[in-house]
Each structure stands twice: as C-alpha cells, then as structure tokens.
C-alpha atoms as a PDB file:
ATOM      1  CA  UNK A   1     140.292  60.473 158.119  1.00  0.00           C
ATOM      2  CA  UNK A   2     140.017  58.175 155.102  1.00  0.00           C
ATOM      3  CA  UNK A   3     142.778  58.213 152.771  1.00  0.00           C
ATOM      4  CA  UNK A   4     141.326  55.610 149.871  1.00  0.00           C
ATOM      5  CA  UNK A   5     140.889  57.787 147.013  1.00  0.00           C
ATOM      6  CA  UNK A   6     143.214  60.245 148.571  1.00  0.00           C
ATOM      7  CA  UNK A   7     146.445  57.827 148.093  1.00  0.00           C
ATOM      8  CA  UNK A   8     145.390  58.442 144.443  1.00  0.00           C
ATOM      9  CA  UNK A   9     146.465  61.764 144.485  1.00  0.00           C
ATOM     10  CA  UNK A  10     148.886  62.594 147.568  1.00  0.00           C
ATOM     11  CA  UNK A  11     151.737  62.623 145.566  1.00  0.00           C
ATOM     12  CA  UNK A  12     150.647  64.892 142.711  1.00  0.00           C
ATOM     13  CA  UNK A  13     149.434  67.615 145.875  1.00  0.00           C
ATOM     14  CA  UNK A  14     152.419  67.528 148.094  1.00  0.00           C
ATOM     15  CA  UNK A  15     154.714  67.943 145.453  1.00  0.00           C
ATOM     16  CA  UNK A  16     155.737  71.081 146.408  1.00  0.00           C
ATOM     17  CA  UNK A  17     156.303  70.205 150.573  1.00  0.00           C
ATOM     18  CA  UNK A  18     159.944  70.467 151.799  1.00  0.00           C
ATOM     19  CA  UNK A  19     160.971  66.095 151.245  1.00  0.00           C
ATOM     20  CA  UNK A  20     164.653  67.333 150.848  1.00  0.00           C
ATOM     21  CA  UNK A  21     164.471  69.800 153.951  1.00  0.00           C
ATOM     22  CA  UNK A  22     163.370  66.984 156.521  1.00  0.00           C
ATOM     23  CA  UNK A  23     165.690  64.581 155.000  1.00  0.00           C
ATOM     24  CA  UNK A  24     168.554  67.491 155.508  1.00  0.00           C
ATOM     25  CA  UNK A  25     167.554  67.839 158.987  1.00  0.00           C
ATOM     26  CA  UNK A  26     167.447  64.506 160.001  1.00  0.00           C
ATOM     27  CA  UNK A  27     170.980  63.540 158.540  1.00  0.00           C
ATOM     28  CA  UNK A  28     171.926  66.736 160.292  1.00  0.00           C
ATOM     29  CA  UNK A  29     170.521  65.316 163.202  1.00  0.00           C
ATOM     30  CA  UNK A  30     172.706  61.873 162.479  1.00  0.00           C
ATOM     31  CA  UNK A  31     175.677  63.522 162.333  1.00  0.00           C
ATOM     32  CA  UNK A  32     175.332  65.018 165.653  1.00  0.00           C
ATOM     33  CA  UNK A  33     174.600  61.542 167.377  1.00  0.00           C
ATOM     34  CA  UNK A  34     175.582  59.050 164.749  1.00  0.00           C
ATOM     35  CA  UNK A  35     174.205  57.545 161.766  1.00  0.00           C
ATOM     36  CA  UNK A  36     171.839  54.561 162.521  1.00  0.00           C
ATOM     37  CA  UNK A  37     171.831  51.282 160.762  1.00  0.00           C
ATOM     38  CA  UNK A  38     168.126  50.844 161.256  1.00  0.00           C
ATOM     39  CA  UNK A  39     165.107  52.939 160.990  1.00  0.00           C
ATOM     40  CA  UNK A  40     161.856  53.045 161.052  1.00  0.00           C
ATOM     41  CA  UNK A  41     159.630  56.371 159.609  1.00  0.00           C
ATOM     42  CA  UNK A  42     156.672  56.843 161.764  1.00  0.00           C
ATOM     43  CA  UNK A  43     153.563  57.522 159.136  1.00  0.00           C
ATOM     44  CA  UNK A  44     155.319  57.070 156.620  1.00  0.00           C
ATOM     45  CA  UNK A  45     152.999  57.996 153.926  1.00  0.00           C
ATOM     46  CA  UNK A  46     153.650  56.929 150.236  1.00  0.00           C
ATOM     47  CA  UNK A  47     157.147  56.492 151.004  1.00  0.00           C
ATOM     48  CA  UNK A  48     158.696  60.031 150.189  1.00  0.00           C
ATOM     49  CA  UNK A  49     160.910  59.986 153.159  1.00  0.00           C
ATOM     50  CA  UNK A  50     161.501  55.942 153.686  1.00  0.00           C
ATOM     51  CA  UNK A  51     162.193  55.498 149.980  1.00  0.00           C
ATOM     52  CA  UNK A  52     165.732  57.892 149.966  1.00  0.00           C
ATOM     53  CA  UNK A  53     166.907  56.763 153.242  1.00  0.00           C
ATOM     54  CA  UNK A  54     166.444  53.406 152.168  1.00  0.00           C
ATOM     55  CA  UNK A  55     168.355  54.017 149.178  1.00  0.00           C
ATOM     56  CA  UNK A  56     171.236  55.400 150.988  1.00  0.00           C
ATOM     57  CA  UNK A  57     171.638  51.589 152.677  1.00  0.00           C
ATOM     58  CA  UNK A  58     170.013  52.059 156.015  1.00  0.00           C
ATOM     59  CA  UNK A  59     167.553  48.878 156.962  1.00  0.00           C
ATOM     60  CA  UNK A  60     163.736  51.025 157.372  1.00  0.00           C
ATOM     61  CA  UNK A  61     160.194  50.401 157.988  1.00  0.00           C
ATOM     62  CA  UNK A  62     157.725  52.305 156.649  1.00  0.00           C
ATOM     63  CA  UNK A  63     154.613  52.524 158.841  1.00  0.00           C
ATOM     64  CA  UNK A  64     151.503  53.944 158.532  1.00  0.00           C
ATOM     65  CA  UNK A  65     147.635  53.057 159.155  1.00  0.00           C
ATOM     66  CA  UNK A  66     147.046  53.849 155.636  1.00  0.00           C
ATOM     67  CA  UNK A  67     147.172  50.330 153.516  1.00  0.00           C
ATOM     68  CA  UNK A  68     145.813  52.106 150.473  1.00  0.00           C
ATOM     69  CA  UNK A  69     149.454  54.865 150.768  1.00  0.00           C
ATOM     70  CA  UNK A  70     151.201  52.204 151.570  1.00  0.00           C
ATOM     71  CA  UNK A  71     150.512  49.968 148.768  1.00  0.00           C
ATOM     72  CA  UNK A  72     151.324  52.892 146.933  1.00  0.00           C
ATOM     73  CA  UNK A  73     154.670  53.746 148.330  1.00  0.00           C
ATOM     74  CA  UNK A  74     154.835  50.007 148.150  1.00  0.00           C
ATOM     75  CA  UNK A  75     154.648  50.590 144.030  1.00  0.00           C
ATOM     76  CA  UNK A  76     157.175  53.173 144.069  1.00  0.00           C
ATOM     77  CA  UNK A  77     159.796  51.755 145.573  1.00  0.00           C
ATOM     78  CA  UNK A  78     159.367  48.074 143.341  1.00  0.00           C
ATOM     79  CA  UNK A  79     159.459  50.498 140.172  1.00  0.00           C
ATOM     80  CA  UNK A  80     162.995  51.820 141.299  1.00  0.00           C
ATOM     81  CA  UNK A  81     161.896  55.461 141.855  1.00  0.00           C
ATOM     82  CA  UNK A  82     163.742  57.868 143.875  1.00  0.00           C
ATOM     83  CA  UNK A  83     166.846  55.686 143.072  1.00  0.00           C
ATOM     84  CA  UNK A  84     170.213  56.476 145.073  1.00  0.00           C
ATOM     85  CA  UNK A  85     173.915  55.000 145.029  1.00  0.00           C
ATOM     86  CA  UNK A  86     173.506  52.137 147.119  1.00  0.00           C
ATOM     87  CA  UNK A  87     170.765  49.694 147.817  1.00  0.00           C
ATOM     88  CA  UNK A  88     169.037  49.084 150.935  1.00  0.00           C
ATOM     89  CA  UNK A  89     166.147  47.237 152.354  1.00  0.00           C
ATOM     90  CA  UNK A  90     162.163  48.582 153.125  1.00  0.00           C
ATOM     91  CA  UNK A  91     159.617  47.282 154.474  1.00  0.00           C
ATOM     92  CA  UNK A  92     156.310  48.718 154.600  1.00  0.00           C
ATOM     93  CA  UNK A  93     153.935  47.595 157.979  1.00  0.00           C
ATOM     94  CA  UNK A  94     150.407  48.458 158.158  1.00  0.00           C
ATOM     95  CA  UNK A  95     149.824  49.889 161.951  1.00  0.00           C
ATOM     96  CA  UNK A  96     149.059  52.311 164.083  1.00  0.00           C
ATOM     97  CA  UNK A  97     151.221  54.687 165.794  1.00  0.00           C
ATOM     98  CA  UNK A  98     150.429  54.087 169.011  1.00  0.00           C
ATOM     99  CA  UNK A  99     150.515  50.267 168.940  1.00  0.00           C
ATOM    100  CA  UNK A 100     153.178  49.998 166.185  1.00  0.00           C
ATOM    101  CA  UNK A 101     156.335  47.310 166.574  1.00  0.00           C
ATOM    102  CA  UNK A 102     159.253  45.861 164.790  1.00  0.00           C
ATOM    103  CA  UNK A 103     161.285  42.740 164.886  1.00  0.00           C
ATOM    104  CA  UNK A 104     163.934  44.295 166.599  1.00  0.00           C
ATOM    105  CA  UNK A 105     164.768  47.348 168.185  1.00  0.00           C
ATOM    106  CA  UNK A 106     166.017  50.071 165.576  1.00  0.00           C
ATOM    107  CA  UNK A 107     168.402  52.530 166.242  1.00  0.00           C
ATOM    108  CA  UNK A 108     166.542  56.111 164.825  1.00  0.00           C
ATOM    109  CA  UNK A 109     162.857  56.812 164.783  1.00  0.00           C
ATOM    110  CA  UNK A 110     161.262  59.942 162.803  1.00  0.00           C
ATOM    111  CA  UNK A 111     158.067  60.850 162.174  1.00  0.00           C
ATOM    112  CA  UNK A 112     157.547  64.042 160.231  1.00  0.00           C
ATOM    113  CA  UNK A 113     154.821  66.333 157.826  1.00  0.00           C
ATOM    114  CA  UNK A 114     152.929  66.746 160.749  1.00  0.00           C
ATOM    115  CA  UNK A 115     152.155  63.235 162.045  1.00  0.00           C
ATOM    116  CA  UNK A 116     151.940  64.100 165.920  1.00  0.00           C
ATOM    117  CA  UNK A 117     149.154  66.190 165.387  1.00  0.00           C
ATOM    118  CA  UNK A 118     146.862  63.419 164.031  1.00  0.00           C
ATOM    119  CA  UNK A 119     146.584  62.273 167.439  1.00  0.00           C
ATOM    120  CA  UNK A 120     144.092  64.925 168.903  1.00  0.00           C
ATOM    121  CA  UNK A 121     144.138  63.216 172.377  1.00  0.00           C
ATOM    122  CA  UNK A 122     146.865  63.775 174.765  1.00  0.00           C
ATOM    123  CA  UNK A 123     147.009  60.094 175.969  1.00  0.00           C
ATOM    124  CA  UNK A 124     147.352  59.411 172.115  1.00  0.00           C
ATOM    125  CA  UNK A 125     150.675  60.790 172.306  1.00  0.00           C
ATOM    126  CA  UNK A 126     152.047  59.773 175.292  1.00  0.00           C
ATOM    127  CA  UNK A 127     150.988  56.194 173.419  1.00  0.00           C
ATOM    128  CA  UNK A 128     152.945  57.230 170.457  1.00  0.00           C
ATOM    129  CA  UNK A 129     156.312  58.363 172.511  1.00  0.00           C
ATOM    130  CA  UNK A 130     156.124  55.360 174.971  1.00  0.00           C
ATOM    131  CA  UNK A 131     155.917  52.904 171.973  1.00  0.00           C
ATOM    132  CA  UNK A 132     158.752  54.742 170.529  1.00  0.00           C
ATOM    133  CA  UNK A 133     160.580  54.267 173.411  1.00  0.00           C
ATOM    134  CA  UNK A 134     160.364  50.786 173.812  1.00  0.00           C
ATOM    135  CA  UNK A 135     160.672  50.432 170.253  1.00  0.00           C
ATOM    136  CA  UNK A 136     164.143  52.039 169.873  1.00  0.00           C
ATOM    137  CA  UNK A 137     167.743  50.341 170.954  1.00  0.00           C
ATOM    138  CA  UNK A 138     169.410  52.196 173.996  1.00  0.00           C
ATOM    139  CA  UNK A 139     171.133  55.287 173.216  1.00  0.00           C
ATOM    140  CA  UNK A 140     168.755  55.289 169.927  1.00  0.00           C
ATOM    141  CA  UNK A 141     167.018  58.793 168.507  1.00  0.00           C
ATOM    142  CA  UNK A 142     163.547  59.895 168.149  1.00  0.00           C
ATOM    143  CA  UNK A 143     162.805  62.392 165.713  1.00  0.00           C
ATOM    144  CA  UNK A 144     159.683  64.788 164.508  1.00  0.00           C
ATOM    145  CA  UNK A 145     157.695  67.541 164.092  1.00  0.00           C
ATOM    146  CA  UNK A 146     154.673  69.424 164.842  1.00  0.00           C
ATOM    147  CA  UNK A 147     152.553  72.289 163.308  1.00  0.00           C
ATOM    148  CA  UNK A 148     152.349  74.633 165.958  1.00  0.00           C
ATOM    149  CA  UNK A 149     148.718  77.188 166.790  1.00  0.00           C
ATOM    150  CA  UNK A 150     150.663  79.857 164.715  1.00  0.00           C
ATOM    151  CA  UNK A 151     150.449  78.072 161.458  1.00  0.00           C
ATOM    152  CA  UNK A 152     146.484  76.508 162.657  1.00  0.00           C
ATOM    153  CA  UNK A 153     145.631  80.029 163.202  1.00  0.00           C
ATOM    154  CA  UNK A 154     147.201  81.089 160.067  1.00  0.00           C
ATOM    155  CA  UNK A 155     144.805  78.036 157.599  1.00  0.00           C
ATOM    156  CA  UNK A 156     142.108  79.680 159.987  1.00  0.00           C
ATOM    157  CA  UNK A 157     142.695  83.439 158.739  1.00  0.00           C
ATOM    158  CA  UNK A 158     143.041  82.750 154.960  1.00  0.00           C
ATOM    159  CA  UNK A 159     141.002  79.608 154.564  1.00  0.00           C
ATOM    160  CA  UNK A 160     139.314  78.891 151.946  1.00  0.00           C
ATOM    161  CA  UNK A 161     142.311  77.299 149.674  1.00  0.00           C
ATOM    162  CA  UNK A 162     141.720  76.024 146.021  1.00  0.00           C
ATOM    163  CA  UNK A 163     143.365  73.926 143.485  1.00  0.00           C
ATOM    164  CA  UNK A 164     142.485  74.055 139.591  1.00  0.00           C
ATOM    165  CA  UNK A 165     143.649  72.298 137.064  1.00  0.00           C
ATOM    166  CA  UNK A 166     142.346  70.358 133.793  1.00  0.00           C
ATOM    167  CA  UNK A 167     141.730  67.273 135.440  1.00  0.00           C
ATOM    168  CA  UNK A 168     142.032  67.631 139.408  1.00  0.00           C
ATOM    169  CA  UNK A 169     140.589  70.484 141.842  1.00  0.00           C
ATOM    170  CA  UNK A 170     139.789  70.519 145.107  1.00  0.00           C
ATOM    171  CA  UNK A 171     138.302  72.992 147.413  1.00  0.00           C
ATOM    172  CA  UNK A 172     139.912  73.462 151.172  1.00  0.00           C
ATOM    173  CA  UNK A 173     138.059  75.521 154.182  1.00  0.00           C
ATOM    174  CA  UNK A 174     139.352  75.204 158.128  1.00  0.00           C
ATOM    175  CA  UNK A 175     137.662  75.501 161.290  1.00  0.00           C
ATOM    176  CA  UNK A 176     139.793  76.498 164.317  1.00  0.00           C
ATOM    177  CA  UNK A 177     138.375  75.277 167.807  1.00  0.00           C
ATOM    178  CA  UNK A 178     140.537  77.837 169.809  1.00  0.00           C
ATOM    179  CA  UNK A 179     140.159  75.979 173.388  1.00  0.00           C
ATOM    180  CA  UNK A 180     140.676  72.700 172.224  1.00  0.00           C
ATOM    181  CA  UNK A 181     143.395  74.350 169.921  1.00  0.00           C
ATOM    182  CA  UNK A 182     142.386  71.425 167.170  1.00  0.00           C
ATOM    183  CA  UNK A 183     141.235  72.123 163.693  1.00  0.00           C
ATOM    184  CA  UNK A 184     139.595  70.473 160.964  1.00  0.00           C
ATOM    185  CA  UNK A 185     139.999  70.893 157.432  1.00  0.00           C
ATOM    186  CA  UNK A 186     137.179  69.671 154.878  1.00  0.00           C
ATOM    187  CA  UNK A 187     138.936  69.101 151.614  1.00  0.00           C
ATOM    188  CA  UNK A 188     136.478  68.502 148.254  1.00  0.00           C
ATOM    189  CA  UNK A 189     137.917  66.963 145.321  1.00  0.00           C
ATOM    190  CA  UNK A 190     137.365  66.489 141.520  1.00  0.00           C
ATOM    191  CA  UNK A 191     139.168  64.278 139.735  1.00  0.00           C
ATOM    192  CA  UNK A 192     138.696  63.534 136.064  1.00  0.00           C
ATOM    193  CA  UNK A 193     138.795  59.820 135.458  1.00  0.00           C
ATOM    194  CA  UNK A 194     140.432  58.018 132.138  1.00  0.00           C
ATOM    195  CA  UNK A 195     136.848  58.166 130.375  1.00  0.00           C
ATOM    196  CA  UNK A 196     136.905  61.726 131.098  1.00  0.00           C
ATOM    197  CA  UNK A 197     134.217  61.896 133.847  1.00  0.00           C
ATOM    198  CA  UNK A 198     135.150  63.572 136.816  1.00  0.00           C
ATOM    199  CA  UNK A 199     134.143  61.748 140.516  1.00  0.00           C
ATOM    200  CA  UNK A 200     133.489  64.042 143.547  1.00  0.00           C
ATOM    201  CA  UNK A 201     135.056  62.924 147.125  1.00  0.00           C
ATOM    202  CA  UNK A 202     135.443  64.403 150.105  1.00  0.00           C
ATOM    203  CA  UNK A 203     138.355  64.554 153.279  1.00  0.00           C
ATOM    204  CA  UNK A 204     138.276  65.190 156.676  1.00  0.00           C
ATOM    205  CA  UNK A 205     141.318  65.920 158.644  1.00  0.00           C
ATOM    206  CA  UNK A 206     141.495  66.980 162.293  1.00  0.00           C
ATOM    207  CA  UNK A 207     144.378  68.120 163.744  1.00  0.00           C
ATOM    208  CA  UNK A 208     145.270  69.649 167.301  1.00  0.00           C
ATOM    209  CA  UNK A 209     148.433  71.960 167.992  1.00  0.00           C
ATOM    210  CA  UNK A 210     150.063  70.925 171.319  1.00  0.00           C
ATOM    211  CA  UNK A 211     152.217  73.553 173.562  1.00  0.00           C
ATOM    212  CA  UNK A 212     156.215  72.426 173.271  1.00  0.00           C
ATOM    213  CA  UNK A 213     156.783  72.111 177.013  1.00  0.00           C
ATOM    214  CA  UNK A 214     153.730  69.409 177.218  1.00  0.00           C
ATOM    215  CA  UNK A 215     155.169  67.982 175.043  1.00  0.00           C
ATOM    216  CA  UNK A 216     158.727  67.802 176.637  1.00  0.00           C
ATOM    217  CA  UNK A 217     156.752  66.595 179.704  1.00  0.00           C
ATOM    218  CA  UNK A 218     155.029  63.798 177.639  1.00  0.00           C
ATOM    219  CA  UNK A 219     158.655  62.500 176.218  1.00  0.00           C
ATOM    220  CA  UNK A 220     160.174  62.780 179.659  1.00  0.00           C
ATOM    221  CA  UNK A 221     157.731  60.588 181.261  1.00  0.00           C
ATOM    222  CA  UNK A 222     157.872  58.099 178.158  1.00  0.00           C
ATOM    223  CA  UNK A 223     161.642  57.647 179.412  1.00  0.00           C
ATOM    224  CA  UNK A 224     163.028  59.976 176.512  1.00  0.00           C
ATOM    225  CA  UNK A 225     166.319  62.442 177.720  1.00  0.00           C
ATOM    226  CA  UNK A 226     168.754  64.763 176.286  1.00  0.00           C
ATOM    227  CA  UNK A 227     165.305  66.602 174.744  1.00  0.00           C
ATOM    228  CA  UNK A 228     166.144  69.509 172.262  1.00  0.00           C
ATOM    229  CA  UNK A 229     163.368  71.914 170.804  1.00  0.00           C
ATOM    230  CA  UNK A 230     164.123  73.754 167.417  1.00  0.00           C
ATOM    231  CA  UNK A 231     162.397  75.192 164.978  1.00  0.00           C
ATOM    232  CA  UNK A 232     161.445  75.634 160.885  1.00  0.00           C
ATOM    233  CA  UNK A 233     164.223  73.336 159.953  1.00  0.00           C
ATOM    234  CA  UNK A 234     166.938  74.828 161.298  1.00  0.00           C
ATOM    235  CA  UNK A 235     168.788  74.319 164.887  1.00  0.00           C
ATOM    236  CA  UNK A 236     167.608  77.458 166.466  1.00  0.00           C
ATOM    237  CA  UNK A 237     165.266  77.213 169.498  1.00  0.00           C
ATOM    238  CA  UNK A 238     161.824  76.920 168.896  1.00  0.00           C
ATOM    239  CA  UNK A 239     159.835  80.401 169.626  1.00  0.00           C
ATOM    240  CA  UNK A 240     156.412  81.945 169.812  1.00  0.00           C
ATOM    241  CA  UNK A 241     157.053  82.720 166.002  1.00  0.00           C
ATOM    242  CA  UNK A 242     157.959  78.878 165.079  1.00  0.00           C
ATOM    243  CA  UNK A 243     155.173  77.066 162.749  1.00  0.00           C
ATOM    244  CA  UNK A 244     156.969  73.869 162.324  1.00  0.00           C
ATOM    245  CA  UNK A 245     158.781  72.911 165.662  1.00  0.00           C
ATOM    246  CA  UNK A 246     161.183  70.042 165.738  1.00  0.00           C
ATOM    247  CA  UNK A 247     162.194  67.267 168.834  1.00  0.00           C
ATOM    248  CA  UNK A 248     164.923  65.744 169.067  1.00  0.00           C
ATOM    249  CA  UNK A 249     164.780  63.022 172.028  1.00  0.00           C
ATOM    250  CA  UNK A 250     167.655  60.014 173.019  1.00  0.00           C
ATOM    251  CA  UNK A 251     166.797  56.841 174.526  1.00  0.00           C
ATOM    252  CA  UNK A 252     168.780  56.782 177.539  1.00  0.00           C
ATOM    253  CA  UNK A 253     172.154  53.949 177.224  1.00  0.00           C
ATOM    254  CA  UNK A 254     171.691  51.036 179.996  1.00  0.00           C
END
C-alpha cells in the first residue's frame, strides 16, 4: 500500500465519508466516560479527524505511516482549515501502528475509517491494542472501528466501482479471499496534470475482516476492560447485519 500520489487526491475522494458521524460518536463516547485532555488519532490520515478535535482545545497526535498524508494534513492545519472556537495543539508523528509512542501517556485513543483492518495478521493487532495499552493513562479510552465480512462481501458482489470526472477517474475491482476473509482492492487512476496531461497510477489495498469476539479476546489479553461492541454509528449492539462495528475499550485505573 503506497499512498504517494494517492495523498494527492484522498481528500477530493473521501469527501463524501461520514467525518462528522465518527466525530459524533466519539464525543458521544466522551461524554459517557469523560472528555480527555489528550489524544492521539491512530492513522490519522490527512488530518480530517485530528484537525476538529484539535480545534476544539484537546492536545492530539496525528499518526500515521503515511509521511506523504501527513505532510498534507500537516498543510491543512498551518492554512487554518477546518477552523473551530478555540485553539489547540497537533502534532503530526510519522509511525507505525504497532510500534507507535508519545511523550506521555494520553488519556483517549481512536482509530477509525477502517484502520484495524490494514493489519491483515492477527499478531498485527494484538501489536496495535497492546501498544495502545501501554500508550494510554490509567482509566484512559480506546476507540475504533472495523469493516466487517458483510460490507467485504458486499465490494465483492458489485465490484467493479468507477469515478469520472473532467480531470480525475479511477477504476476500482475487489477480490474476496473467503477463508482468509481478506480482500484486495486494485484502484487505477487518471489524473489530469496542470499542463493538461493526464498520469496513470495504480493502488493496492488489502484488507482482512476479523470476527468481533476475536477481537474482544485480542483487547482482553492486551489488558483492555469494560469492552463494549456497537454498531453503524449508533450504540446498539453489533449484529450479523453490522458493516461498520465499533469498540469501545478502558484501560483499567491502578
């Protein structure tokens, strides 16, 4: 998964994915334990997510592996967009997931659009959630979501997906591996450049769906309690039906 030329475009394709929705579940989420003070947004992206909070006050850290969508969230947030009512402080860290660390422990961790899936190895996760754990304060939250086989299976069924416009298409077809439960979508782009040429690229995205009580196991040996499964941003339990399933895990207090 190379996201190079892809940064160059993110924005302008996910326009249309739910930002407010996981930022509405997440302060819904706050209010239930209490707000944190510091954050830090697991694959972050180009900022969509760690941008608002930060505006809001909270302390965050955007990470992701990606230096070429961070140094474009980077350029958002230095050119005031997504301004809110107060200011607050961001910083971006190029890491990995599994391996990633702040200065100090923060007090909420999230890590949403699908993130978790990335990791197509089970020992990848377990990385991820004991990280996470050691990572957040006592009594802190962890946050996120997955895709679930019902949505794979649904990319599967009605693949292939297009995108045409004047100066940027693309071309999207998915392969489902139904025993590893993984997929992979192959993503072709156009995109016109400023002398009016258009450049070809290509992206490669593996993902693998994960059943919910593994991954209850996985948190409960990374030292996570007080697990709660819900689903397709609201606070209903998750289901054979869900395609987005959220999981909310606490840090135990010392």
């Amino acid at each position: 998964m190379a996201y190079g030329r892809f940064a160059q475009v993110y924005d302008r394709l996910m326009a249309d994915m739910p930002y407010g929705e996981w930022l509405r579940f997440v302060e819904e989420c706050w209010e239930k334990v209490g707000r944190p003070r510091t954050v830090a947004d697991l694959g972050c992206g180009t900022g969509n997510l760690a941008i608002p909070l930060a505006r809001t006050g909270l302390t965050v850290y955007g990470i992701d592996l990606s230096e070429d969508m961070l140094a474009k969230a980077q350029e958002k947030w230095l050119s005031g967009e997504q301004v809110g009512v107060l200011g607050g402080q961001l910083l971006f860290l190029s890491q990995d997931m599994r391996e990633w660390e702040v200065p100090e422990p923060v007090d909420a961790v999230l890590s949403f659009c699908d993130c978790l899936n990335y990791m197509t190895e089970e020992e990848d996760v377990a990385a991820v959630f004991t990280q996470t754990h050691r990572n957040l304060r006592p009594g802190g939250v962890f946050v996120f979501d997955v895709l679930t086989r019902r949505r794979f299976e649904y990319y599967a069924a009605y693949e292939p997906f297009v995108w045409n416009e004047e100066d940027l298409a693309y071309i999207w077809t998915s392969k489902w591996d139904e025993e590893r439960q993984e997929i992979e979508h192959e993503l072709t782009f156009f995109v016109q450049e400023d002398d009016g040429r258009f450049v070809r690229f290509q992206e490669w995205h593996v993902q693998r769906a994960y059943p919910q009580e593994r991954l209850v196991q996985l948190l409960a040996e990374a030292g996570f309690s007080q697990i709660e499964t819900v689903g397709d941003f609201t606070w209903e339990a998750a289901h054979a039906g869900t395609e987005r399933a959220f999981f909310v895990a606490r840090k135990r207090e010392d």
